[in-house]
Protein backbone atom coordinates (compact mmCIF):
# COMPACT_ATOMS: atom_id res chain seq x y z
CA UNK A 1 88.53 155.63 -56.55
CA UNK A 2 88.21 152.27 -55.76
CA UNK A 3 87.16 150.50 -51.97
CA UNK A 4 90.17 148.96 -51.67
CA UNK A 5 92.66 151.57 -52.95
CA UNK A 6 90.42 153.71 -50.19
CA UNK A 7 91.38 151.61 -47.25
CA UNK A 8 94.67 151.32 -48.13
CA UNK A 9 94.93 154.95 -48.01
CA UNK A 10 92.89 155.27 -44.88
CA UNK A 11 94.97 152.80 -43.43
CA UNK A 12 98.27 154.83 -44.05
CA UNK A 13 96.84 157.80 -42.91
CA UNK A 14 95.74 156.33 -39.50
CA UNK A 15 99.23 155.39 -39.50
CA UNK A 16 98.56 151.41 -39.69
CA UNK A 17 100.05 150.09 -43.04
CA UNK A 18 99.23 146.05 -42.17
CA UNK A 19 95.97 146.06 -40.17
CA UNK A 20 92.51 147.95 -40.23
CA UNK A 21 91.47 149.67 -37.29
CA UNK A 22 88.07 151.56 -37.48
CA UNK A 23 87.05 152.93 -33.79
CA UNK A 24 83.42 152.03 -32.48
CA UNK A 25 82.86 154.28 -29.58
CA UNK A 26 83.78 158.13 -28.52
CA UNK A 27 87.40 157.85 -27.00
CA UNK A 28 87.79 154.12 -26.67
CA UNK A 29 87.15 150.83 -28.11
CA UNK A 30 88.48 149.85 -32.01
CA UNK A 31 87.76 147.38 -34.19
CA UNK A 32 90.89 145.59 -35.94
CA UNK A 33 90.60 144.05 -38.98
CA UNK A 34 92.57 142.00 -41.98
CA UNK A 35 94.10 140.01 -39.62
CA UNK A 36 94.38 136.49 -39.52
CA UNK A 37 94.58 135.35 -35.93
CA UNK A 38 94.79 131.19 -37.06
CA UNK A 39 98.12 131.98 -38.69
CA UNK A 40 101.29 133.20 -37.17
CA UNK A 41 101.48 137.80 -37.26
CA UNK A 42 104.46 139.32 -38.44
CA UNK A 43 105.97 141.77 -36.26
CA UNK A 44 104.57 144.74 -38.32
CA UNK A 45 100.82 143.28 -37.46
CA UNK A 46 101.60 142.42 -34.23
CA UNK A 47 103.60 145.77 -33.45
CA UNK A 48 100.16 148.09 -35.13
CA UNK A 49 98.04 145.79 -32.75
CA UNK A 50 99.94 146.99 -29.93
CA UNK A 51 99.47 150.58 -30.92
CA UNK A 52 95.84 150.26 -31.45
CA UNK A 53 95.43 148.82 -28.36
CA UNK A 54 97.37 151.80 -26.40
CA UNK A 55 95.56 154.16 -28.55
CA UNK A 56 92.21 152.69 -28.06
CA UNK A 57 92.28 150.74 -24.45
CA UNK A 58 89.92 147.96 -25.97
CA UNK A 59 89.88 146.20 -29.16
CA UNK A 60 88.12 143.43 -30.85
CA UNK A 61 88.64 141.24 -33.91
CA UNK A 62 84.76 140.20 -35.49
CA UNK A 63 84.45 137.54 -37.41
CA UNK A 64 87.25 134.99 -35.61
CA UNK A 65 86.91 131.29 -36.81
CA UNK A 66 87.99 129.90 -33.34
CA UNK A 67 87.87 126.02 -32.57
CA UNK A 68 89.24 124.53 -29.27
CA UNK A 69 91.73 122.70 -31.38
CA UNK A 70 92.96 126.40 -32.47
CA UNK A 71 93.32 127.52 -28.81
């Protein structure tokens, strides 16, 4: 089976269809990823966020090109 036919799976089983969410820690903390925060979410993304982030109390998105022009 291939990597990405493997997250895709995961991903529906962790019930997230448009996001990756891998936890970091014991009970809290998650890591969200295939996101692109410089372009607008659709309300799928933005509503699996919001579960992640009830779910998990803290999340973080790694690897963010951020300028002060994107702020």
């Amino acid at each position: 089976m291939n990597t990405t036919l493997q997250i895709k799976l995961w991903r529906i089983y962790m019930g997230y269809k448009h996001i990756e969410v891998k936890q970091v820690a014991g009970f809290i903390g998650a890591e969200i990823g295939s996101v692109d925060l410089s372009r607008p979410l659709s309300d799928e993304q933005v509503q699996e966020i919001r579960k992640a982030l009830l779910k998990w109390k803290v999340v973080f998105f790694r690897a963010l090109k951020v300028s002060p022009f994107s702020l």
